[in-house]
C-alpha atoms as a PDB file:
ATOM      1  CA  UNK A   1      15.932  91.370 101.281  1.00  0.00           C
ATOM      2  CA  UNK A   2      18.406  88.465 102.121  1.00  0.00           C
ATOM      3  CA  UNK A   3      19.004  88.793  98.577  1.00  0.00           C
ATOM      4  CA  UNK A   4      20.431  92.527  98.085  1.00  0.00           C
ATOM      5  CA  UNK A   5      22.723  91.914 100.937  1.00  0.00           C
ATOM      6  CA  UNK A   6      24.128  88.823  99.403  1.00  0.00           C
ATOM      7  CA  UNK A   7      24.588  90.706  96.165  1.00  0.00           C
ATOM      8  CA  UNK A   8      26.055  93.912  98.438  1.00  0.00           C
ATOM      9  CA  UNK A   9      28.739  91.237  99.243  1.00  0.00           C
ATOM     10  CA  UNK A  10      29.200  89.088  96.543  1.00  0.00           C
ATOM     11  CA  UNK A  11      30.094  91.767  93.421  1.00  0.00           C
ATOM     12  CA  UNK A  12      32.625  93.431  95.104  1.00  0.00           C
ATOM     13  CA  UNK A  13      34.300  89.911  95.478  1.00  0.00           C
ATOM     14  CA  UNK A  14      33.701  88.892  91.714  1.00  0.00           C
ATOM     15  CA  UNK A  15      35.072  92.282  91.210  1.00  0.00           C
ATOM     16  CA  UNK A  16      38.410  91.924  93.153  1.00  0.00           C
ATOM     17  CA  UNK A  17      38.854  88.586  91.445  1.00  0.00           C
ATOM     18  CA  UNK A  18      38.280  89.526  87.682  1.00  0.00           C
ATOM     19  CA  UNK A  19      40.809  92.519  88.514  1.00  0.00           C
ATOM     20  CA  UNK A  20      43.252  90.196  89.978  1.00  0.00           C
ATOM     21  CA  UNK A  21      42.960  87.853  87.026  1.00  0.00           C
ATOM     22  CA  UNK A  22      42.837  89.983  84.004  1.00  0.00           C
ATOM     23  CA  UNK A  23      45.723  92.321  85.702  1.00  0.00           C
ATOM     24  CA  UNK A  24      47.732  89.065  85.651  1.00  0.00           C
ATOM     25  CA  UNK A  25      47.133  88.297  82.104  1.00  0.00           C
ATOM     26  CA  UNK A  26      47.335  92.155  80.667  1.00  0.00           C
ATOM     27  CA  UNK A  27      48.902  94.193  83.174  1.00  0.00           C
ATOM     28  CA  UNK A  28      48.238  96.858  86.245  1.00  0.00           C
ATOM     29  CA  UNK A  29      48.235  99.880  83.563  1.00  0.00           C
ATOM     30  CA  UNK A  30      46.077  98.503  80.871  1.00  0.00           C
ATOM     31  CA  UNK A  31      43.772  96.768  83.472  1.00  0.00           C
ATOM     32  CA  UNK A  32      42.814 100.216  85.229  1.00  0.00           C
ATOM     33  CA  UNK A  33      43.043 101.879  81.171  1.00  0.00           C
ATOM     34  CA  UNK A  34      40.610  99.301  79.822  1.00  0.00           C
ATOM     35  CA  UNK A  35      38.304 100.273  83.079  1.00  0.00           C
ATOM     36  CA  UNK A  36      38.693 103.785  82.552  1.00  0.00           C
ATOM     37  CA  UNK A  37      37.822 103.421  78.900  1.00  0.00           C
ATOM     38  CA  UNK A  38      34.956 101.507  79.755  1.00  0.00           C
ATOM     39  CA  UNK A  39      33.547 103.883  81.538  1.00  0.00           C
ATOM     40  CA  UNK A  40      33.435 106.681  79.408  1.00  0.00           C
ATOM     41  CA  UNK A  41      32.422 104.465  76.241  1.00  0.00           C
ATOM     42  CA  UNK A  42      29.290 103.169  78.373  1.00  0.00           C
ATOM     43  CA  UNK A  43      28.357 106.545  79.439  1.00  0.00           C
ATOM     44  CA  UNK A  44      29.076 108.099  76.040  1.00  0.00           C
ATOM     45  CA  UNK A  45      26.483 105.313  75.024  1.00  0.00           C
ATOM     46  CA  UNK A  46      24.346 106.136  78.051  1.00  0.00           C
ATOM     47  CA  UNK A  47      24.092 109.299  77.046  1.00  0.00           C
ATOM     48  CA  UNK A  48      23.083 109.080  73.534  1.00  0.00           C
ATOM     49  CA  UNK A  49      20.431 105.896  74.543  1.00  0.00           C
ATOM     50  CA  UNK A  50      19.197 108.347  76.933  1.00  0.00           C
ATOM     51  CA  UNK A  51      18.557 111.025  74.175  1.00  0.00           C
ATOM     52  CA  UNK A  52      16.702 108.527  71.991  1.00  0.00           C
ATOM     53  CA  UNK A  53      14.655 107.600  74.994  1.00  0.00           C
ATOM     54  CA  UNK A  54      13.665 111.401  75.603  1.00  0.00           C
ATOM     55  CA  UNK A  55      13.002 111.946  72.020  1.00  0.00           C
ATOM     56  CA  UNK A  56      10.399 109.182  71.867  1.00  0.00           C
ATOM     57  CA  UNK A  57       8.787 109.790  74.806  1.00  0.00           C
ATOM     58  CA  UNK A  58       8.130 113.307  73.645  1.00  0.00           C
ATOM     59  CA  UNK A  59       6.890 112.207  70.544  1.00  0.00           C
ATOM     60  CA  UNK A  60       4.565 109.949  72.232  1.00  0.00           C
ATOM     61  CA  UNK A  61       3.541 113.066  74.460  1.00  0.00           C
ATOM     62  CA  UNK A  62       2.779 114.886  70.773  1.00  0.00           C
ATOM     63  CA  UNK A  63       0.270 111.569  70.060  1.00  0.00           C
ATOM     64  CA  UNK A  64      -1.137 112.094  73.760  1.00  0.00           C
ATOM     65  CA  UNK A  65      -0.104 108.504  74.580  1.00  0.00           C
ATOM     66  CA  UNK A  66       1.308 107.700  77.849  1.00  0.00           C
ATOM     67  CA  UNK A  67       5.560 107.127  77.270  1.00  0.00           C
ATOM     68  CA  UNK A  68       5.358 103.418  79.740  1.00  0.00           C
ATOM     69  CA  UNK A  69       8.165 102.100  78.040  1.00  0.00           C
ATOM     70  CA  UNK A  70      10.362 104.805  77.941  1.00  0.00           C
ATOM     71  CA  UNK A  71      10.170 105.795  81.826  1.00  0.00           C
ATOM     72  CA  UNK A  72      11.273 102.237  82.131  1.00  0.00           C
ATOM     73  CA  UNK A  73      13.840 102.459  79.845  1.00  0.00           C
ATOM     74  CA  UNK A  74      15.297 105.251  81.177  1.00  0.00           C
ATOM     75  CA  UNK A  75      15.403 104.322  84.678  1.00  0.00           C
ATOM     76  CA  UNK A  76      17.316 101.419  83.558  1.00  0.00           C
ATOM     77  CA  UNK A  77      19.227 103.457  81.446  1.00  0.00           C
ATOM     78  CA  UNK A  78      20.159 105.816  84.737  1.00  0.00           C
ATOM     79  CA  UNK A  79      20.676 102.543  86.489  1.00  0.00           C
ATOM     80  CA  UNK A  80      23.180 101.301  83.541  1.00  0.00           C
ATOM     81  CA  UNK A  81      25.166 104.475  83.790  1.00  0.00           C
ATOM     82  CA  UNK A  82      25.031 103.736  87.742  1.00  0.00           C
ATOM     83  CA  UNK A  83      27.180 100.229  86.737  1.00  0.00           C
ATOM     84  CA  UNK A  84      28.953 101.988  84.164  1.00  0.00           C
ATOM     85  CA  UNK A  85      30.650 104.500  86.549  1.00  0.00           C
ATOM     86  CA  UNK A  86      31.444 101.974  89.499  1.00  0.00           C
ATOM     87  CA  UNK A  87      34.955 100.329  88.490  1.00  0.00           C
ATOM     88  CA  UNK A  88      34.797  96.659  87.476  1.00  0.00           C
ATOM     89  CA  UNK A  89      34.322  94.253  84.753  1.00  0.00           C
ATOM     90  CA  UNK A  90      31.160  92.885  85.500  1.00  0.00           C
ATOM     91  CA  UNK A  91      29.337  95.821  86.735  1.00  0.00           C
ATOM     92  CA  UNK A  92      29.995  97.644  82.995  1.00  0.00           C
ATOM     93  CA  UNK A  93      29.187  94.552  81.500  1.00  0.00           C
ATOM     94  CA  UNK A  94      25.829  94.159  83.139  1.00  0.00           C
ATOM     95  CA  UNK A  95      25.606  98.139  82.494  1.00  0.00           C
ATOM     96  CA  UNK A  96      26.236  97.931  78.432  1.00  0.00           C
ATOM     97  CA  UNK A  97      23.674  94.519  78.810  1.00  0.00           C
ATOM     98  CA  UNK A  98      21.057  97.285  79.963  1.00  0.00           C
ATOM     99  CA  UNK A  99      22.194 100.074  77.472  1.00  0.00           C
ATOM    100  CA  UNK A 100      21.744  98.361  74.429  1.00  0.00           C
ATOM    101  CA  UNK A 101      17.693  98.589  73.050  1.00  0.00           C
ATOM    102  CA  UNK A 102      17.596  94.696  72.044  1.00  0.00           C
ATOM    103  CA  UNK A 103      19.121  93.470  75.326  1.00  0.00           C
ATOM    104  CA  UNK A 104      17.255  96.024  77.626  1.00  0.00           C
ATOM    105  CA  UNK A 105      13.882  95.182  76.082  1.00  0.00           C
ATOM    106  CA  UNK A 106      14.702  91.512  76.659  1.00  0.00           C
ATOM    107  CA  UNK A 107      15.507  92.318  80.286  1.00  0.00           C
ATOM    108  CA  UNK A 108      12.488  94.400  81.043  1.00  0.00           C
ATOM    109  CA  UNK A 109      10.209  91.760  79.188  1.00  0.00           C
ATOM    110  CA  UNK A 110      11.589  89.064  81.401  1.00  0.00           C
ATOM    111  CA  UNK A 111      10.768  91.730  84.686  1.00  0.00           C
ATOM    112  CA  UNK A 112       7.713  92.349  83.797  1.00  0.00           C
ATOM    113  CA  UNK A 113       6.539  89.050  83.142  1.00  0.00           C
ATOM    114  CA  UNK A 114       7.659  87.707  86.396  1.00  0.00           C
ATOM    115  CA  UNK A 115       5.824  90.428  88.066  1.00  0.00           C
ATOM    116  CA  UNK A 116       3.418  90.118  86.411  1.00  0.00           C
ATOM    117  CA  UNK A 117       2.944  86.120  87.290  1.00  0.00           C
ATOM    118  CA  UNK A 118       3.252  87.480  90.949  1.00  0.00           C
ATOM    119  CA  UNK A 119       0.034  89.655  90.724  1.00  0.00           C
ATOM    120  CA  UNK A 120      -2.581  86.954  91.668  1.00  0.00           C
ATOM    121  CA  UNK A 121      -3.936  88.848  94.490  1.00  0.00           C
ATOM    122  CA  UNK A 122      -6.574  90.756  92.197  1.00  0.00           C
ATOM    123  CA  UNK A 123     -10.310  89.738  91.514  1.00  0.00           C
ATOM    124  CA  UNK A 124     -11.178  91.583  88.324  1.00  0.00           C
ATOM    125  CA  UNK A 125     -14.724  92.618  88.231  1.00  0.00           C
ATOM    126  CA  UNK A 126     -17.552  95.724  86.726  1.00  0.00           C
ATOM    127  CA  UNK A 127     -18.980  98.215  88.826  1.00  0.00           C
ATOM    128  CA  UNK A 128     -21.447 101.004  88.458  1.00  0.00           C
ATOM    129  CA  UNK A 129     -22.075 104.251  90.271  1.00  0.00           C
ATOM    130  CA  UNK A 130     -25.076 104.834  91.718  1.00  0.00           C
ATOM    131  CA  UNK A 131     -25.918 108.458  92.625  1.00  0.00           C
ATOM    132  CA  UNK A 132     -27.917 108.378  95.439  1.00  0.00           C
ATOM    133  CA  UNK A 133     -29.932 111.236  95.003  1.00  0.00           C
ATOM    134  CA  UNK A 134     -33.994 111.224  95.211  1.00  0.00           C
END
């Protein structure tokens, strides 16, 4: 929890500062133009990741398979267009980090692995029902 609220305080600052340094380098205009462009190009991409995403999952529906990886995908996906449509540098560059298949599967694999190693509290185990009628 301590967490979140650091990062609730922390972007914003990285924010302010890579807008106060890249205005300085390439100007007011093209820093808020580069943003703006940024933000339709990652949700442009969002967009069309998205529709991928949809079309397998409904071809895995066809094979009566369960579409895991592509729920996940496109909640990160909805999460990536999240950071794409907040103005800054490093939220759209975390957001096209999550938009992009290679990088995205990287990111989920590294999730799910940590959760994963958090899962200890299970005993694994066979059982049997019993009907109890006579």
């Amino acid at each position: 929890m301590n967490s979140v609220i650091l990062l609730i305080f922390i972007i914003p600052v990285i924010e302010i500062y890579l807008f106060i340094k890249i205005g300085s380098q390439i100007g007011a205009f093209n820093t808020i133009s580069l943003i703006i462009i940024t933000a339709v190009v990652g949700l442009y991409y969002a967009k069309y990741e998205g529709l991928n995403t949809l079309r397998s999952a409904v071809s895995q529906l066809v094979k009566n398979e369960i579409p895991i990886n592509e729920i996940i995908s496109g909640a990160a996906l909805a999460f990536a267009a999240l950071l794409m449509i907040l103005p800054g540098f490093l939220t759209d560059v975390i957001g096209l980090i999550i938009i992009f298949p290679w990088t995205r599967n990287i990111f989920l694999k590294k999730i799910t692995i940590k959760k994963k190693n958090n899962n200890k509290n299970f005993i694994e185990g066979e059982y049997e029902d019993i009907d109890d009628k006579k």
